[in-house]
Protein backbone atom coordinates (compact mmCIF):
# COMPACT_ATOMS: atom_id res chain seq x y z
CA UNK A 1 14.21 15.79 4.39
CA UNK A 2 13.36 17.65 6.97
CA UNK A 3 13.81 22.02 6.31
CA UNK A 4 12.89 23.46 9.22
CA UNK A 5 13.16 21.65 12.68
CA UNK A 6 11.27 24.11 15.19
CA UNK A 7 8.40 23.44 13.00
CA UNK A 8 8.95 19.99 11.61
CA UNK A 9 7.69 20.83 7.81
CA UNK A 10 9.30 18.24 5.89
CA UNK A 11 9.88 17.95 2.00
CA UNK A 12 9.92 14.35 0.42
CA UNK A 13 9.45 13.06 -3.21
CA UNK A 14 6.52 11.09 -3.63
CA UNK A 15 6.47 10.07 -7.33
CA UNK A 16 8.82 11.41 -10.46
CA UNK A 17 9.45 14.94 -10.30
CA UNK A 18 6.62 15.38 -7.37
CA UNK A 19 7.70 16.44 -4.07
CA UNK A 20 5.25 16.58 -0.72
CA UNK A 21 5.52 19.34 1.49
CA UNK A 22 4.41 18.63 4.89
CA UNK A 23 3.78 20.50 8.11
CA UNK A 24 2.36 19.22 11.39
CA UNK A 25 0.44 21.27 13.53
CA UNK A 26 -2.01 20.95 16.22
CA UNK A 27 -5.61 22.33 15.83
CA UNK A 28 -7.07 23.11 19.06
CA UNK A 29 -10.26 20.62 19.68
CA UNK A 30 -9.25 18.96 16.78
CA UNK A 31 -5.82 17.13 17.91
CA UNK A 32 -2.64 16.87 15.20
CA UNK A 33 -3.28 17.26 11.72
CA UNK A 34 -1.14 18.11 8.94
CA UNK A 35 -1.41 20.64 5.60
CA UNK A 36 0.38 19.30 2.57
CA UNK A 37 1.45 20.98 -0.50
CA UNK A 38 2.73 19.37 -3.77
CA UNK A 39 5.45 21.21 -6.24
CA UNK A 40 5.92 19.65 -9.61
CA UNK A 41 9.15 20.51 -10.99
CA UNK A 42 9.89 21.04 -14.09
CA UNK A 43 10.20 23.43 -17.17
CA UNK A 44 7.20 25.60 -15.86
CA UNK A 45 6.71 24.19 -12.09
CA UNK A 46 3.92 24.10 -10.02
CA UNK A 47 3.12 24.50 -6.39
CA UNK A 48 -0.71 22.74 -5.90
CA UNK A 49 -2.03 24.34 -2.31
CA UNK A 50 -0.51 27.00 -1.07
CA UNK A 51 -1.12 26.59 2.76
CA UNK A 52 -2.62 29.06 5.10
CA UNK A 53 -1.16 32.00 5.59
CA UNK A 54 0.41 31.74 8.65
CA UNK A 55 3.00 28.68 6.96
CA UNK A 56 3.92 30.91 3.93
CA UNK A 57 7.55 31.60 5.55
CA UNK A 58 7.67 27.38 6.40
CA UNK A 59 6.53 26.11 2.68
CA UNK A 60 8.74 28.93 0.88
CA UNK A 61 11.52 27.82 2.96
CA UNK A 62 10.83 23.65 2.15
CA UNK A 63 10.21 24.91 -2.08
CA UNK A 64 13.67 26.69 -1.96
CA UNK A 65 15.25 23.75 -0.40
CA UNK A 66 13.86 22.03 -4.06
CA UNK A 67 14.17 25.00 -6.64
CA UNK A 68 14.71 28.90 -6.77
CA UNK A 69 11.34 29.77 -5.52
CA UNK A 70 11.27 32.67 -8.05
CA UNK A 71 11.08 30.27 -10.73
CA UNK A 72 7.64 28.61 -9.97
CA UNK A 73 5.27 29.49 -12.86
CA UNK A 74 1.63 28.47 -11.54
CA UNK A 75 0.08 28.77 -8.37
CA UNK A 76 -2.56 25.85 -8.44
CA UNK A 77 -5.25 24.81 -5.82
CA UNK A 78 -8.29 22.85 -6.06
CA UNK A 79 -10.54 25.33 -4.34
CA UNK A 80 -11.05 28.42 -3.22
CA UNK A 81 -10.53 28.12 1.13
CA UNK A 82 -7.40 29.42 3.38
CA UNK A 83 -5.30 25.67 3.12
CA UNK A 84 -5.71 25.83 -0.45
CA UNK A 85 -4.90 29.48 -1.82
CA UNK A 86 -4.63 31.75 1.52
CA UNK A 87 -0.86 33.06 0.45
CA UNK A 88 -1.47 32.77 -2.73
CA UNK A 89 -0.56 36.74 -3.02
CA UNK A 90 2.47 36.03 -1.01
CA UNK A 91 3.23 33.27 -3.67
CA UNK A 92 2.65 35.72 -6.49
CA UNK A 93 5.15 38.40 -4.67
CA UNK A 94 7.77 35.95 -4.55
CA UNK A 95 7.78 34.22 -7.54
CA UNK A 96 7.26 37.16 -10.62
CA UNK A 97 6.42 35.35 -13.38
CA UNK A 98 3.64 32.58 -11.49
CA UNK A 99 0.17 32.87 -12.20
CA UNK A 100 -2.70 31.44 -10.15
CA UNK A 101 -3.79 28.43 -11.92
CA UNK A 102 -7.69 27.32 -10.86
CA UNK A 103 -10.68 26.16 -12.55
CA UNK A 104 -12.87 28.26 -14.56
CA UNK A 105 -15.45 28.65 -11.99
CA UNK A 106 -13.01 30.02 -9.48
CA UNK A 107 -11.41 32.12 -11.55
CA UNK A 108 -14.81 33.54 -12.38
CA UNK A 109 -16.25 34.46 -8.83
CA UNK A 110 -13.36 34.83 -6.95
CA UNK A 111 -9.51 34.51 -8.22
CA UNK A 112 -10.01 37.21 -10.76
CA UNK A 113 -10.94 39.54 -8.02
CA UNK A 114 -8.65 38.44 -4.89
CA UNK A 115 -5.34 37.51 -6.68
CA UNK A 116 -3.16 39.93 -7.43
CA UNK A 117 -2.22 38.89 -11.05
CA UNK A 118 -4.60 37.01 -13.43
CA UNK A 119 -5.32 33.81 -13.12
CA UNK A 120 -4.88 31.16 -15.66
CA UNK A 121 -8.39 29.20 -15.69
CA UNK A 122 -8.34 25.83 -17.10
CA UNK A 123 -11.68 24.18 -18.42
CA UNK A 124 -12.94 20.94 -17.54
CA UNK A 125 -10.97 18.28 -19.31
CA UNK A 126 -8.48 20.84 -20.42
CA UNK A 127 -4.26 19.61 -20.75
CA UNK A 128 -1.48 21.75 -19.51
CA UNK A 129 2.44 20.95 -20.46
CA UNK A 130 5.02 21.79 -17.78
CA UNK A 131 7.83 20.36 -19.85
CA UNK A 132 8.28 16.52 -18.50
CA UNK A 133 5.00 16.64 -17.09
CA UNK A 134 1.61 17.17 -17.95
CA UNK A 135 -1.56 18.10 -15.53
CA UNK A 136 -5.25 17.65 -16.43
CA UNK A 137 -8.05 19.81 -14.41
CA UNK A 138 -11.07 17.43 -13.82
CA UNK A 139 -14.00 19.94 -12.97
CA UNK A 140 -15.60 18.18 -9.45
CA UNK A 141 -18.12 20.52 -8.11
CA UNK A 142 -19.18 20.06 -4.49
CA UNK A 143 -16.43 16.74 -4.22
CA UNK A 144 -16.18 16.65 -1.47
CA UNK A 145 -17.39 20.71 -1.21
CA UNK A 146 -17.10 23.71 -2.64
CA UNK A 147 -18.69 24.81 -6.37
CA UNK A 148 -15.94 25.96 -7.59
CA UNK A 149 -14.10 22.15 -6.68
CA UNK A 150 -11.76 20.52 -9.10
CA UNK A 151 -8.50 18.23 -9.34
CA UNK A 152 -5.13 18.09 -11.24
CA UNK A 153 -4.23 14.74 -12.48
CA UNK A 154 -0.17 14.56 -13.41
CA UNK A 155 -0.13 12.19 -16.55
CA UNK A 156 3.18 10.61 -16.77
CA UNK A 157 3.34 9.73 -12.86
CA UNK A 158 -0.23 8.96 -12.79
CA UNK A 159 -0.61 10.98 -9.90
CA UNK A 160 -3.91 12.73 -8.77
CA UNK A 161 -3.61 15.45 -6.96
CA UNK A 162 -6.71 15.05 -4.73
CA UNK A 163 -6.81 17.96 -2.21
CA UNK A 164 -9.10 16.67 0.10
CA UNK A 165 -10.15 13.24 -0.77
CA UNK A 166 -9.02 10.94 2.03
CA UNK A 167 -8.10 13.45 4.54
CA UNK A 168 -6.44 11.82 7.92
CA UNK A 169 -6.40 12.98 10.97
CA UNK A 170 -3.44 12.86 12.86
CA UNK A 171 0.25 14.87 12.12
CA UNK A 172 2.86 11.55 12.55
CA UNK A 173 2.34 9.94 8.99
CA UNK A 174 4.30 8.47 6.53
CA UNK A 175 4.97 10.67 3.19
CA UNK A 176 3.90 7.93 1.17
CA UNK A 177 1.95 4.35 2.43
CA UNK A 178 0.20 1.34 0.51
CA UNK A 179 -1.51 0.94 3.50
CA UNK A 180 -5.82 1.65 4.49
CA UNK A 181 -6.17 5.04 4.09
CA UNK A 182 -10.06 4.76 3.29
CA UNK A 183 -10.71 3.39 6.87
CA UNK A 184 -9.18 6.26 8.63
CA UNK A 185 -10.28 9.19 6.42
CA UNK A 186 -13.61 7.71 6.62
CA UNK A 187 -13.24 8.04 10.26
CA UNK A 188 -12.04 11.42 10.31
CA UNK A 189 -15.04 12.31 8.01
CA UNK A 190 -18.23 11.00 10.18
CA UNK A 191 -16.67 12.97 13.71
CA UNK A 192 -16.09 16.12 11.19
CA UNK A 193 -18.32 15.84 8.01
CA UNK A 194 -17.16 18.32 5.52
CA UNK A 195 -18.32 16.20 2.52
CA UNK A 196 -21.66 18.19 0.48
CA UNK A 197 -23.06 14.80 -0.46
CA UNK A 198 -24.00 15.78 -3.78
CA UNK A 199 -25.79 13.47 -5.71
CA UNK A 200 -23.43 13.40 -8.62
CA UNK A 201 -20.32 12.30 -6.20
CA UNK A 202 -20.20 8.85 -7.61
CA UNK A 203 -20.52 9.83 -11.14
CA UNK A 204 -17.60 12.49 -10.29
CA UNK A 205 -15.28 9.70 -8.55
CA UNK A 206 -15.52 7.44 -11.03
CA UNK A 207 -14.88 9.85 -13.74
CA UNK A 208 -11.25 10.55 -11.30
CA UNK A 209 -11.51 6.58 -11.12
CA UNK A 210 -11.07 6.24 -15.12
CA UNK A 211 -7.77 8.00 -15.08
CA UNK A 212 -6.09 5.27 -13.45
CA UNK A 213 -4.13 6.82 -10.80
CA UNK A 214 -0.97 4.83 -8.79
CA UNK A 215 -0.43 7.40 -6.36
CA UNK A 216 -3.12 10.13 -4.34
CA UNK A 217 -2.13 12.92 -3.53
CA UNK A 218 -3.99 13.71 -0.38
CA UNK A 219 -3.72 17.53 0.97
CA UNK A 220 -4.00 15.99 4.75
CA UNK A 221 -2.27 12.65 5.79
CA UNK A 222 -0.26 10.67 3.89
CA UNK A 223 -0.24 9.93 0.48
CA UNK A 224 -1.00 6.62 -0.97
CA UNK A 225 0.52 4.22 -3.65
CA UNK A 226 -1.22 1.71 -5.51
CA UNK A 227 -4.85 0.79 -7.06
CA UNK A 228 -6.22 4.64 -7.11
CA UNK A 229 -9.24 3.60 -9.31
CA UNK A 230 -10.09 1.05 -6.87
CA UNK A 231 -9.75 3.15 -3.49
CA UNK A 232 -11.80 5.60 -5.10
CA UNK A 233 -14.57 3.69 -5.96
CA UNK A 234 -14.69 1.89 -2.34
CA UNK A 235 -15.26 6.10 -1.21
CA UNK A 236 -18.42 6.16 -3.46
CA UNK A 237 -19.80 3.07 -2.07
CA UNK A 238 -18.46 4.31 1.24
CA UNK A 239 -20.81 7.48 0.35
CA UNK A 240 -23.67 6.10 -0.55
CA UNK A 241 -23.36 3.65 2.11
C-alpha cells in the first residue's frame, strides 16, 4: 500500500503482525537507496528505526495509515546514528506514552542524555511481551558497527529485525523476496565498507544464527524469507573470506 505518492513511502506486511515501511530516495553519489522501518502491532506496539529526520512527516503518515500513531509504546532502534533514532524526539512528541527502547549500552552513553523521556534499556538476552508478540535484544557490538550495536528478534514470527545486515543498494525492491540477497549486499558493502570487522563477528552471527529466523528484516532493501540461520552464516564466511 502505497501512503504517500509524491514520495513513494510504501507500507506492506511482511510477516504476522509486522509491517515494512519503506521510502525511496536518492543519495547523491550514492544512486537510489531506500530507509525502512518496521512497526509491530500489538498490545504495546513498536516502531524499530525511526528514519532520519527529514522522513518523520512520511513514516508518521505510513504508521497512521496502520494504527493511531499516539498509541505506539516503544521507540526501538538498533543503534545510535540519524536512520536509526534521528526523530526519535519527534516520535516521543507524538506518541505520549512511547519510550525509547535501546540496549543498555546506548541507553548509557547516549539515549539517556539526547531523548527526551527515559529510555527503556534492555540487557543482552533480555524478553519483552507486546501482547501477541514477543522481542528479544541480542547485544552485537561493532556488527556490523557501532558499540552500542544490537538486534530485536520477534519470537512468534521468527523474525529478526536486523538493521543493517544485508543492506542493498538500490530503491525499486520487492517488500519481501526469497531471492540472493547476500550477493548484492555483499556488493554494496566492498564499494562502501561500513562493516568494523571485529573479530568476534562470526561468534556474534551465529549466536543471531541459533535463533532460527524465517524472515530478515533488513533496514535497507528488501526483506528476505526463508533459511535465516543459513544466510547468516554464508555473511561470516563471506567476512572472513
Amino acid at each position: 500500500m502505497i501512503t504517500n505518492r509524491q514520495s513513494g513511502t510504501n507500507v506492506h506486511e511482511i510477516a504476522d503482525g509486522i509491517f515494512r515501511i519503506n521510502t525511496p530516495i536518492a543519495i547523491e553519489g550514492a544512486g537510489a537507496f531506500s530507509f525502512n522501518q518496521f512497526l509491530i502491532a500489538d498490545d504495546e506496539p513498536l516502531l524499530f528505526h525511526t528514519g532520519p529526520r527529514r522522513l518523520f512527516p512520511l513514516v508518521r503518515e505510513a504508521v497512521a495509515s496502520v494504527l493511531p500513531v499516539a498509541n505506539l509504546r516503544y521507540i526501538g532502534f538498533s543503534h545510535v546514528e540519524a536512520d536509526e533514532c534521528g526523530s526519535l524526539n519527534e516520535w516521543l512528541a507524538a506518541a505520549p506514552q512511547s519510550v525509547p527502547l535501546c540496549g543498555t549500552i546506548a541507553a548509557t552513553v547516549s539515549i539517556g542524555d539526547l531523548a527526551d523521556r527515559a529510555p527503556r534499556a534492555l540487557a543482552d538476552g533480555e524478553l519483552l511481551l507486546l501482547g501477541a508478540h514477543s522481542v528479544r535484544w541480542l547485544d552485537a557490538p561493532h556488527v556490523p558497527h557501532a558499540w552500542d550495536c544490537g538486534f530485536l528478534t520477534e519470537e512468534r514470527t521468527a523474525t529478526l529485525l536486523c538493521g543493517d545486515l544485508f543492506t542493498q543498494g538500490g530503491a525499486d525492491l520487492p517488500p519481501v523476496t526469497e531471492s540472493d540477497i547476500l550477493g548484492p549486499s555483499e556488493a554494496f558493502r566492498r564499494g562502501m565498507d561500513y562493516f568494523s570487522h571485529s573479530k568476534h563477528a562470526r561468534g556474534m552471527l551465529e549466536r543471531l544464527a541459533s535463533t532460527s529466523p524465517g524472515t530478515l528484516a533488513c533496514m535497507h532493501g528488501s526483506a528476505w524469507r526463508g533459511d535465516g540461520a543459513a544466510l547468516l552464516r554464508a555473511l561470516a564466511d563471506s567476512l572472513s573470506a
